[in-house]
PDB file of N, CA and C in Angstrom:
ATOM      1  N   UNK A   1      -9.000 -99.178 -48.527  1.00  0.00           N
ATOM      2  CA  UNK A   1      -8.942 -98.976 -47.099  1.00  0.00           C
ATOM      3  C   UNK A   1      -8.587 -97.515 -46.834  1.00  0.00           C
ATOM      4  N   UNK A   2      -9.589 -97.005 -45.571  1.00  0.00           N
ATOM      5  CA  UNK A   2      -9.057 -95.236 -45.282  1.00  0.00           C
ATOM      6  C   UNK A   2      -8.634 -95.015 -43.823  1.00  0.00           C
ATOM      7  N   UNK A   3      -8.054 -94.127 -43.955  1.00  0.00           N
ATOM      8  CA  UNK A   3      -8.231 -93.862 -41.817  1.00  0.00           C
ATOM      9  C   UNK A   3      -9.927 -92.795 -41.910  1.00  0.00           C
ATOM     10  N   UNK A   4     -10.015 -92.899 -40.601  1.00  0.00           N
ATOM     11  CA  UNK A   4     -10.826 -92.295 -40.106  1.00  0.00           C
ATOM     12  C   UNK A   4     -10.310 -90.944 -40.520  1.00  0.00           C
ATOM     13  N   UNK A   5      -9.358 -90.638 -39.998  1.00  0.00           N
ATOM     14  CA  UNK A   5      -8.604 -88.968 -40.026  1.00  0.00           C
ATOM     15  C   UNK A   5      -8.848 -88.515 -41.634  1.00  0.00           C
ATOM     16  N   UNK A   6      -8.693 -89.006 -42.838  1.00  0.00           N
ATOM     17  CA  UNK A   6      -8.722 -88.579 -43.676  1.00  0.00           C
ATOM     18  C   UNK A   6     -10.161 -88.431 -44.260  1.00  0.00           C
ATOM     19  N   UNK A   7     -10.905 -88.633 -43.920  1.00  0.00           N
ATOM     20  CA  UNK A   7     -12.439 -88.512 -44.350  1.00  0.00           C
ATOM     21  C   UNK A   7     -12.963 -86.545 -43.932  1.00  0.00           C
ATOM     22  N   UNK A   8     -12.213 -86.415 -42.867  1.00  0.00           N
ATOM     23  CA  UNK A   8     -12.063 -84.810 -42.326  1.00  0.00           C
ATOM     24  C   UNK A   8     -11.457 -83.998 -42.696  1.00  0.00           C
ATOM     25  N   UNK A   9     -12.280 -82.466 -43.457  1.00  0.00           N
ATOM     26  CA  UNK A   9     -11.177 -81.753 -43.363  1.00  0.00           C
ATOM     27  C   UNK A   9     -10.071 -81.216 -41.911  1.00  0.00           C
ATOM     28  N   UNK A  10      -8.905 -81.250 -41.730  1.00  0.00           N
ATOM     29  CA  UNK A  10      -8.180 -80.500 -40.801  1.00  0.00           C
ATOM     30  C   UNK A  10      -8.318 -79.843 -39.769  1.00  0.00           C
ATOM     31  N   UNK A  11      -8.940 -78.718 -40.863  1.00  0.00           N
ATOM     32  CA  UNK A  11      -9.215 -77.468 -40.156  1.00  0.00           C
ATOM     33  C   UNK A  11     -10.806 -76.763 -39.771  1.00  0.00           C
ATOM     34  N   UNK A  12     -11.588 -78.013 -40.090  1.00  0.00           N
ATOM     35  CA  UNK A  12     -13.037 -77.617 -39.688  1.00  0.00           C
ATOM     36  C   UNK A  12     -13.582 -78.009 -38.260  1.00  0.00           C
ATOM     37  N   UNK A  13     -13.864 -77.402 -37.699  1.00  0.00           N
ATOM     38  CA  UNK A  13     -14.403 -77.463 -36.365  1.00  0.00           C
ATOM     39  C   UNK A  13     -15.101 -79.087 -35.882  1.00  0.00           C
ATOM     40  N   UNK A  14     -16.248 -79.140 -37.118  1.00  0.00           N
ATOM     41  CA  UNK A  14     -17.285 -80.274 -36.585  1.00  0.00           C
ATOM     42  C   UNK A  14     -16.937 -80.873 -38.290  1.00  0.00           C
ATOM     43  N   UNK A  15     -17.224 -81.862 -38.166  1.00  0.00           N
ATOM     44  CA  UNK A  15     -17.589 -82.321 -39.602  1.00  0.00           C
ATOM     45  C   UNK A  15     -18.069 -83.909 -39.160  1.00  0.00           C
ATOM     46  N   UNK A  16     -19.059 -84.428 -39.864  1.00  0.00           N
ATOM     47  CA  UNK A  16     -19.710 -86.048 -39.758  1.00  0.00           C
ATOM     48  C   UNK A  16     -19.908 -85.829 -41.128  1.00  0.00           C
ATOM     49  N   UNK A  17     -19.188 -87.275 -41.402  1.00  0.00           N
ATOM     50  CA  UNK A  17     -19.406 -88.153 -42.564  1.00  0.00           C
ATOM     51  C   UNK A  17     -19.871 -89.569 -42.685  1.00  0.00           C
ATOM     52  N   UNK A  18     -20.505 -89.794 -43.482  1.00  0.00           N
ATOM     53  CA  UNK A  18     -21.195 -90.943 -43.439  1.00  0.00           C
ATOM     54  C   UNK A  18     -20.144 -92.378 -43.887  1.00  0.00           C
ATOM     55  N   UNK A  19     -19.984 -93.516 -42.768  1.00  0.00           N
ATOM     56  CA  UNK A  19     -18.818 -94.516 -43.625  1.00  0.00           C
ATOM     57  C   UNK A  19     -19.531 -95.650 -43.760  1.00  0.00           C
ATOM     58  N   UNK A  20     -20.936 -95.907 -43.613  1.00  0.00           N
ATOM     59  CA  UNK A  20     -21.229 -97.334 -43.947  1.00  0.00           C
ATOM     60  C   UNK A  20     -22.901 -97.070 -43.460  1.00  0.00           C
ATOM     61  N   UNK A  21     -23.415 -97.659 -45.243  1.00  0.00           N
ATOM     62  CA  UNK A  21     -25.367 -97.793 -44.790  1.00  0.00           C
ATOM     63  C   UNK A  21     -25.228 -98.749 -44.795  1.00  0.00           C
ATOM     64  N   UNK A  22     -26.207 -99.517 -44.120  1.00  0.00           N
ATOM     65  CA  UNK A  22     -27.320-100.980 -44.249  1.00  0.00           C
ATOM     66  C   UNK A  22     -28.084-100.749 -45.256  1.00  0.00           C
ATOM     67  N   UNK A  23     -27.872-101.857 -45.738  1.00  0.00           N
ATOM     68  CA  UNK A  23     -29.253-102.362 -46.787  1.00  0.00           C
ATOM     69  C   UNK A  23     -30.465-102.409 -45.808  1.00  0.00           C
ATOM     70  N   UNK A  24     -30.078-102.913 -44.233  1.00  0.00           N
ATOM     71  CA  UNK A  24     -31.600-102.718 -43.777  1.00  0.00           C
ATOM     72  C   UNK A  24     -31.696-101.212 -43.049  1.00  0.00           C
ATOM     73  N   UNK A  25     -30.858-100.367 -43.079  1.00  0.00           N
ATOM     74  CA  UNK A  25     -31.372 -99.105 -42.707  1.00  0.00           C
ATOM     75  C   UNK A  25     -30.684 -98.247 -42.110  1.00  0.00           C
ATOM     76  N   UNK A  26     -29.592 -98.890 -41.458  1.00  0.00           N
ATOM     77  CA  UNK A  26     -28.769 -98.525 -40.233  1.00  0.00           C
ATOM     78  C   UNK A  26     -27.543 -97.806 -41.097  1.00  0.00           C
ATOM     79  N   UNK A  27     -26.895 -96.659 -40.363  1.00  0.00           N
ATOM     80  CA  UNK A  27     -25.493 -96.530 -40.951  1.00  0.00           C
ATOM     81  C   UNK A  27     -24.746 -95.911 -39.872  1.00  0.00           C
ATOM     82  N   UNK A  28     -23.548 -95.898 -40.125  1.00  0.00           N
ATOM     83  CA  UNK A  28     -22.391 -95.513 -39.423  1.00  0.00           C
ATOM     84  C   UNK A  28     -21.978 -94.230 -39.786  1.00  0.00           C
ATOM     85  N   UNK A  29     -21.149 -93.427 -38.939  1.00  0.00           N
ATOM     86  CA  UNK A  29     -21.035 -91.913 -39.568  1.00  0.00           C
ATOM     87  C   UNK A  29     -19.913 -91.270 -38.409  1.00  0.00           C
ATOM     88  N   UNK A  30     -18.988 -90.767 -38.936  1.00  0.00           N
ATOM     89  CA  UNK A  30     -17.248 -90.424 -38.634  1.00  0.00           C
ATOM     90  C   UNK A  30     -17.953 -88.920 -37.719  1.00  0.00           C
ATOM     91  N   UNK A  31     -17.309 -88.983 -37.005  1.00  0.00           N
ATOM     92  CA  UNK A  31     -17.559 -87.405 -36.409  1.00  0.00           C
ATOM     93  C   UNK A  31     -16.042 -86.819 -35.654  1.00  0.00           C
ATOM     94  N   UNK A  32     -16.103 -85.610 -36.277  1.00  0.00           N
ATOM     95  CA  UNK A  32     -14.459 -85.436 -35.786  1.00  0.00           C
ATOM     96  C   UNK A  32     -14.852 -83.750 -34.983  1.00  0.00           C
ATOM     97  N   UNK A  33     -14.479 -83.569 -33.873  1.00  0.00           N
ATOM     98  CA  UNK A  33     -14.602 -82.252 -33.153  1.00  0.00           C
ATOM     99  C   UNK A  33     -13.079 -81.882 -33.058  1.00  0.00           C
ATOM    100  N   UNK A  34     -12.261 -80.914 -33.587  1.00  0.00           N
ATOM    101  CA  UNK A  34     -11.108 -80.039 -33.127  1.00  0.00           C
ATOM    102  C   UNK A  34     -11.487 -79.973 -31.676  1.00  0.00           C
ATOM    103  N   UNK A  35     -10.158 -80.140 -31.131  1.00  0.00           N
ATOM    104  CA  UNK A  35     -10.132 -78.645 -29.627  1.00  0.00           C
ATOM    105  C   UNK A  35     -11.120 -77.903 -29.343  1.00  0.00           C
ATOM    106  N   UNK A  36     -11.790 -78.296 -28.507  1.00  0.00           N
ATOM    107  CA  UNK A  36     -13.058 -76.817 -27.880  1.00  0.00           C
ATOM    108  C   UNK A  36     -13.561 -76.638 -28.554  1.00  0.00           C
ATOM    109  N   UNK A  37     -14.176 -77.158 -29.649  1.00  0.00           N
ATOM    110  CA  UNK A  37     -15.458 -76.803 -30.658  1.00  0.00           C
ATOM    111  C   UNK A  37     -16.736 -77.863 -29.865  1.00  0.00           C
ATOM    112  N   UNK A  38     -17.865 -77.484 -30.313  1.00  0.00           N
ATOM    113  CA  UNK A  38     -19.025 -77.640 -29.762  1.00  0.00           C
ATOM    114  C   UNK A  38     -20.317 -78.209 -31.001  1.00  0.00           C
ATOM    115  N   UNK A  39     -20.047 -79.382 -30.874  1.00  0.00           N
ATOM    116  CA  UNK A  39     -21.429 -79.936 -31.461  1.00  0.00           C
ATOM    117  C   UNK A  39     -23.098 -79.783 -30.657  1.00  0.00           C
ATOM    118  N   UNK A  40     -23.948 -78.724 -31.652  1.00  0.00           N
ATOM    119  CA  UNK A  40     -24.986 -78.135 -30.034  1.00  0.00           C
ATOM    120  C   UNK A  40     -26.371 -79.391 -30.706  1.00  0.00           C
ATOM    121  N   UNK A  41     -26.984 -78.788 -29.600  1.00  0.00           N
ATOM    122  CA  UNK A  41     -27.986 -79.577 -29.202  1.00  0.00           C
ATOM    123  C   UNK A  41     -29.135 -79.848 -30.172  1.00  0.00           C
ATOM    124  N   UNK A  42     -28.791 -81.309 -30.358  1.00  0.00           N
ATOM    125  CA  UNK A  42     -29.834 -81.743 -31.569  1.00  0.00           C
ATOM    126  C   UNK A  42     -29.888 -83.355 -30.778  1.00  0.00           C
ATOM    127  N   UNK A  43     -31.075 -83.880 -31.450  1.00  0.00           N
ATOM    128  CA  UNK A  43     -31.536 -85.205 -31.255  1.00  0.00           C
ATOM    129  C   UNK A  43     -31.430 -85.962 -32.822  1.00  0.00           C
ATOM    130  N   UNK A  44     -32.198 -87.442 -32.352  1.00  0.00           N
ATOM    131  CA  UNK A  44     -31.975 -88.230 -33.291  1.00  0.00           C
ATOM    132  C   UNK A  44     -33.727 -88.788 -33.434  1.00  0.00           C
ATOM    133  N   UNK A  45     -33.534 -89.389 -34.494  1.00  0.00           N
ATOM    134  CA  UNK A  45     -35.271 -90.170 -34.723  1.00  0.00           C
ATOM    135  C   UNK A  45     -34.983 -91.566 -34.310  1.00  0.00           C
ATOM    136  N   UNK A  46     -33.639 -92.468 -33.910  1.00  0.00           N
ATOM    137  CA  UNK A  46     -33.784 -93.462 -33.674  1.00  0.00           C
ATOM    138  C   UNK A  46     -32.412 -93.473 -32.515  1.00  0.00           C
ATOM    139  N   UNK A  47     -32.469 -94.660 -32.288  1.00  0.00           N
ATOM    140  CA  UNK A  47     -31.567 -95.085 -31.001  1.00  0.00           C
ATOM    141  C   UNK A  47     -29.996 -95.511 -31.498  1.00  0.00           C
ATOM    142  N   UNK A  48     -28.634 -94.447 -30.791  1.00  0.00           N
ATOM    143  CA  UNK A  48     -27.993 -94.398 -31.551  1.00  0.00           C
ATOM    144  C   UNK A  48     -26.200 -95.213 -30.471  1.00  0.00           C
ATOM    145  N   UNK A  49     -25.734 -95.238 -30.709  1.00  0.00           N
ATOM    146  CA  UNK A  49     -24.453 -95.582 -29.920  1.00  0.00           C
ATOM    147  C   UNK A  49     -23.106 -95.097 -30.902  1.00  0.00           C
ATOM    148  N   UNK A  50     -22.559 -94.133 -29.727  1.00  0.00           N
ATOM    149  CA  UNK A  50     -21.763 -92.852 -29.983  1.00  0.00           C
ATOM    150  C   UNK A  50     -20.291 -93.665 -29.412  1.00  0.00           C
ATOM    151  N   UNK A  51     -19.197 -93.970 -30.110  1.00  0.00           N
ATOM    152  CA  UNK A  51     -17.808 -94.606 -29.357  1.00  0.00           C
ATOM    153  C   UNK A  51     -17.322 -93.553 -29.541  1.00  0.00           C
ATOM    154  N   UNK A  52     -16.292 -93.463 -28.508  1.00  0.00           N
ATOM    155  CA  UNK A  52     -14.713 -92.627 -28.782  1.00  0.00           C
ATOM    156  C   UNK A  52     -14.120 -93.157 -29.297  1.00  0.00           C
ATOM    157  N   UNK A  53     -13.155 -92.608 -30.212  1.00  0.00           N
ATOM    158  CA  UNK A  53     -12.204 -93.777 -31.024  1.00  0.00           C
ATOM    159  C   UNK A  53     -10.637 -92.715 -30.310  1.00  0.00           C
ATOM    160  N   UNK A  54     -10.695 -91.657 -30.320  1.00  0.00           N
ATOM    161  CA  UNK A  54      -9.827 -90.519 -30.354  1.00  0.00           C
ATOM    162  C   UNK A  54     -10.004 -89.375 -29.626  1.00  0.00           C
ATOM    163  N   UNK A  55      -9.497 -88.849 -27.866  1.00  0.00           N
ATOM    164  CA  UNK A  55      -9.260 -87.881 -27.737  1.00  0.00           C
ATOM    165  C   UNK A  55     -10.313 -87.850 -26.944  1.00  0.00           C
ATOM    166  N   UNK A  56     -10.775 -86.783 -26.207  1.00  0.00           N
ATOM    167  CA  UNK A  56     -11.806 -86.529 -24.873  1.00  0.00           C
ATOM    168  C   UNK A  56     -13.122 -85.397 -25.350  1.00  0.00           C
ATOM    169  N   UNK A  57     -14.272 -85.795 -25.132  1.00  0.00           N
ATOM    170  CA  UNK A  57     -15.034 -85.373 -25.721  1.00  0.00           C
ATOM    171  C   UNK A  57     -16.198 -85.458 -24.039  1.00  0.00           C
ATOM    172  N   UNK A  58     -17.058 -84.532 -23.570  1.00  0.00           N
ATOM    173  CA  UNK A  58     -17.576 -84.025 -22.753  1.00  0.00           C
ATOM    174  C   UNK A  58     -19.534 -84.078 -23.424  1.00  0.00           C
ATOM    175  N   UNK A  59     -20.215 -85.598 -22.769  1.00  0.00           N
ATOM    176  CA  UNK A  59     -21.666 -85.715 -23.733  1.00  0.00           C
ATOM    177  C   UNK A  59     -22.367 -85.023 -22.346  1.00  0.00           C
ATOM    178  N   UNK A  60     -23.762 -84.299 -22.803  1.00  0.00           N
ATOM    179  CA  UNK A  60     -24.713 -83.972 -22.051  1.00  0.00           C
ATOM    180  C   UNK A  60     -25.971 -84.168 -22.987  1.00  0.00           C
ATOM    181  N   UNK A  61     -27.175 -84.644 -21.747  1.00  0.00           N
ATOM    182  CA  UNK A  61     -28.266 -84.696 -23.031  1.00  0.00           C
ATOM    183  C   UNK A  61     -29.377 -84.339 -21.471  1.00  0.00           C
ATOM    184  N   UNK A  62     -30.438 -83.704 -22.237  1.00  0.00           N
ATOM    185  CA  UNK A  62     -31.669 -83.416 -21.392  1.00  0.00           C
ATOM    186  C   UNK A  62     -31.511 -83.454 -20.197  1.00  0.00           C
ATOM    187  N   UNK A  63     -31.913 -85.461 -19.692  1.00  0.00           N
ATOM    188  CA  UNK A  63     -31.706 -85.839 -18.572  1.00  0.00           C
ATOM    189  C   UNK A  63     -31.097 -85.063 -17.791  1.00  0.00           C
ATOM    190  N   UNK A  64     -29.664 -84.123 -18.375  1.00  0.00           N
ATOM    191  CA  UNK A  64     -28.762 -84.235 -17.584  1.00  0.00           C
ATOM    192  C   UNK A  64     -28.037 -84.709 -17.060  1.00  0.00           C
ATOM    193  N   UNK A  65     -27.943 -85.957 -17.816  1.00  0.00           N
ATOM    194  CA  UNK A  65     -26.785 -86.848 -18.238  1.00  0.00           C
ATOM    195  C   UNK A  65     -25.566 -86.198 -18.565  1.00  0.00           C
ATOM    196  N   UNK A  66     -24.219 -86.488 -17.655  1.00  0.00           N
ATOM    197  CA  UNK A  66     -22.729 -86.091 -18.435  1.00  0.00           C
ATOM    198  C   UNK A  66     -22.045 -87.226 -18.267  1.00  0.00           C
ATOM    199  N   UNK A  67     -21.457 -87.529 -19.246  1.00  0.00           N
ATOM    200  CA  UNK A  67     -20.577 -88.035 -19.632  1.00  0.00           C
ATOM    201  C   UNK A  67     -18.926 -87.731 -20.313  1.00  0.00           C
ATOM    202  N   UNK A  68     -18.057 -88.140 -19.674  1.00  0.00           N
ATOM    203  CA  UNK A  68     -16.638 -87.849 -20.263  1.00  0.00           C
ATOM    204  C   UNK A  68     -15.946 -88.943 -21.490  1.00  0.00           C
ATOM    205  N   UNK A  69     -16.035 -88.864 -22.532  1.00  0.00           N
ATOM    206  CA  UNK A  69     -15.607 -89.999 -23.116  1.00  0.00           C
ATOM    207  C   UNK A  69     -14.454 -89.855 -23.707  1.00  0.00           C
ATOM    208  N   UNK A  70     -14.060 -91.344 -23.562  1.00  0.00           N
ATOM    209  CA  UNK A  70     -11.734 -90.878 -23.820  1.00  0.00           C
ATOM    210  C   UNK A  70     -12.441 -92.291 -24.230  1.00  0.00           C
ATOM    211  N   UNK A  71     -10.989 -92.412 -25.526  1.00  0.00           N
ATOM    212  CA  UNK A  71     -11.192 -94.117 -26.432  1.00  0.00           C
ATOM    213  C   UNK A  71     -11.242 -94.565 -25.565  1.00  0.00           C
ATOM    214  N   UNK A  72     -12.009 -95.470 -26.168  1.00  0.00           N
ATOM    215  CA  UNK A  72     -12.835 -97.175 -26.096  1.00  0.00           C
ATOM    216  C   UNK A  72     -14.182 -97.082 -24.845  1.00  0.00           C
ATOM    217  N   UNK A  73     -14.450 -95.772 -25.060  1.00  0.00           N
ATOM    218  CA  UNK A  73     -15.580 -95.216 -23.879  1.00  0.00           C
ATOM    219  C   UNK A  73     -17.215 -95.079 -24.893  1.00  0.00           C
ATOM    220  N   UNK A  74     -17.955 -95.496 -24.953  1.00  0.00           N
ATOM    221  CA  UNK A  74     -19.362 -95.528 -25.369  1.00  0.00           C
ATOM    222  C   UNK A  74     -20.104 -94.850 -24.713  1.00  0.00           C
ATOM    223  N   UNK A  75     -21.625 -93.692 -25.269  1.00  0.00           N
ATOM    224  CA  UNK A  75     -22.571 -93.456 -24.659  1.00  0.00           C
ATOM    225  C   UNK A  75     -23.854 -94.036 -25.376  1.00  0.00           C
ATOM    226  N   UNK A  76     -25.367 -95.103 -25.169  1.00  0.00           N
ATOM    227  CA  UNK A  76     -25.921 -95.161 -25.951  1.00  0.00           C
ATOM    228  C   UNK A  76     -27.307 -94.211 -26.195  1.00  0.00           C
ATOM    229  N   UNK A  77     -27.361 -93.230 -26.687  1.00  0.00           N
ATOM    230  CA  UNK A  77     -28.712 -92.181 -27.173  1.00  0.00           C
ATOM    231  C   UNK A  77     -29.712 -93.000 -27.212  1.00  0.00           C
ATOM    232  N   UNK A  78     -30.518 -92.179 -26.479  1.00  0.00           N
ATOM    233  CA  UNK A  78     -32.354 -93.009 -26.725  1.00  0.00           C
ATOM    234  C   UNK A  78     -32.522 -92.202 -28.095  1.00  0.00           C
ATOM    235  N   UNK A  79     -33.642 -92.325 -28.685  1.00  0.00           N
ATOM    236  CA  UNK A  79     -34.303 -91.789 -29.715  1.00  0.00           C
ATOM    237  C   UNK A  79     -34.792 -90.649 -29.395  1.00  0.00           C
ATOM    238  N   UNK A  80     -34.681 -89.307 -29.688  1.00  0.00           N
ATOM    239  CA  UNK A  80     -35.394 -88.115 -29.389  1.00  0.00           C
ATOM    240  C   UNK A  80     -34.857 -87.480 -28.360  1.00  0.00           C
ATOM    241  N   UNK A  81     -33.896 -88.073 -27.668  1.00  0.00           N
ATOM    242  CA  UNK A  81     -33.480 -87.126 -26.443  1.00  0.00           C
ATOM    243  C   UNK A  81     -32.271 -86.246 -26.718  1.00  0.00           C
ATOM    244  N   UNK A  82     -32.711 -85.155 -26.587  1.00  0.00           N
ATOM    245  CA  UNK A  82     -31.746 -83.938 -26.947  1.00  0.00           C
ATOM    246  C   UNK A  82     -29.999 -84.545 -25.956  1.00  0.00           C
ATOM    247  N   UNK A  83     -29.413 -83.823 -26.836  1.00  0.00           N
ATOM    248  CA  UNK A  83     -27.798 -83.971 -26.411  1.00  0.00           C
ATOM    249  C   UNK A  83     -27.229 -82.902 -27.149  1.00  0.00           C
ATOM    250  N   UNK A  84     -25.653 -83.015 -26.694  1.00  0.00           N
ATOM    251  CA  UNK A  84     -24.791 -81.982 -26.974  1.00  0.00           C
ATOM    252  C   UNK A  84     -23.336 -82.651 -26.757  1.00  0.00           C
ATOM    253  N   UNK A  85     -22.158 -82.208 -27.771  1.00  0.00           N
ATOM    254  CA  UNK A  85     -21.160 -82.784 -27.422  1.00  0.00           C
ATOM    255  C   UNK A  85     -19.878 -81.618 -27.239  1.00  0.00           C
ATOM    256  N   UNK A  86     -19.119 -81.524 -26.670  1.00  0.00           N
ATOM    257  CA  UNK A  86     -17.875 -80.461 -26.602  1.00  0.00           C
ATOM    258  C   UNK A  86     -16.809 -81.186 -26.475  1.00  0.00           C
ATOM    259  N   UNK A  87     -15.859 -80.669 -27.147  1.00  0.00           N
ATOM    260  CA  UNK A  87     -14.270 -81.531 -27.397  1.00  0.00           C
ATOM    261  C   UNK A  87     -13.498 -80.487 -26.334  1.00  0.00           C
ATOM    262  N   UNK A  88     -12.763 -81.049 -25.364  1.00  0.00           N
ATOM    263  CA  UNK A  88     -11.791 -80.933 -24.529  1.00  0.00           C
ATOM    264  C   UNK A  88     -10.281 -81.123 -25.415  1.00  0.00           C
ATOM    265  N   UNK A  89     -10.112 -82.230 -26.219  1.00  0.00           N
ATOM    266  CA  UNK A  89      -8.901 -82.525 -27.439  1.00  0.00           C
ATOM    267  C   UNK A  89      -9.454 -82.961 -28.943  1.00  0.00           C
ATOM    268  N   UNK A  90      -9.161 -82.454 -29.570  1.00  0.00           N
ATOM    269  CA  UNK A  90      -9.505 -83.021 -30.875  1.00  0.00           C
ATOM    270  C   UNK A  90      -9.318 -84.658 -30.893  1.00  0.00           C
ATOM    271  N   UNK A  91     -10.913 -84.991 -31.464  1.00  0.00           N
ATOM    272  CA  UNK A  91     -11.710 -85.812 -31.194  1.00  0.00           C
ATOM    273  C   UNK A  91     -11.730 -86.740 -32.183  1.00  0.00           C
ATOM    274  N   UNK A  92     -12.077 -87.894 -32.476  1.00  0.00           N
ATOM    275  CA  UNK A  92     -12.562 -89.318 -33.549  1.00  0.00           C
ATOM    276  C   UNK A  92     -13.746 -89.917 -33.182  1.00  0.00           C
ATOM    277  N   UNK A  93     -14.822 -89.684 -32.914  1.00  0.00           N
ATOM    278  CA  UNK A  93     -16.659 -90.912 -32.504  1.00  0.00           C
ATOM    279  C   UNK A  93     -17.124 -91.274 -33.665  1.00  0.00           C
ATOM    280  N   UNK A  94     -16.965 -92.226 -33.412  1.00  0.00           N
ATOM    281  CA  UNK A  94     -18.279 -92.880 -34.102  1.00  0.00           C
ATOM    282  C   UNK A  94     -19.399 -93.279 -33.337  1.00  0.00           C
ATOM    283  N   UNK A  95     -20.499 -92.991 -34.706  1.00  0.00           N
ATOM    284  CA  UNK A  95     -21.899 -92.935 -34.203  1.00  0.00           C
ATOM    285  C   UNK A  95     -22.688 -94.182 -35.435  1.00  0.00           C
ATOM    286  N   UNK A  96     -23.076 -94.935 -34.263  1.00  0.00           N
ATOM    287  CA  UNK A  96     -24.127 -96.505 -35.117  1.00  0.00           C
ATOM    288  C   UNK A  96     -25.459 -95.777 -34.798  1.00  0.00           C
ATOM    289  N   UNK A  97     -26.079 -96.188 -35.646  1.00  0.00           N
ATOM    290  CA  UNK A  97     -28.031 -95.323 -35.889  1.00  0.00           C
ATOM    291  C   UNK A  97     -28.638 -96.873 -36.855  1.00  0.00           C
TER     292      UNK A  97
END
């Protein structure tokens, strides 16, 4: 058994790690943003659902969609649509794909 927190280094800005594949395809993956660091604008090839677990995190995607997410707050990604994430407090999401 791990925490989430320890899969991250400390002191790195962005870091995603991978915590669980499917045998049928799907996996799970830790994403930790410090304070005011900035995950920029990239998309996905499939349809994804992003939780807060930890701390306030600021989503925008194309649309022009914003979103504020503080734990137990969800956004779900279409496939291909550009986004962007910025940490307001050092952050914990998980992301299902």
């Amino acid at each position: 058994m791990k925490h989430i927190k320890e899969l991250h280094e400390k002191n790195k800005g962005v870091s995603a790690k991978p915590i669980f594949k499917s045998s049928l395809g799907g996996n799970t993956t830790s994403i930790q943003l410090l304070k005011n660091e900035k995950l920029k604008e990239h998309s996905s090839k499939t349809d994804a659902l992003l939780i807060c677990i930890e701390g306030k995190v600021l989503y925008q995607d194309k649309d022009n969609n914003k979103y504020e997410l503080k734990p137990g707050y969800y956004v779900e990604i279409k496939a291909n649509v550009k986004h962007e994430l910025e940490s307001i407090l050092e952050s914990h999401l998980i992301l299902i794909r």
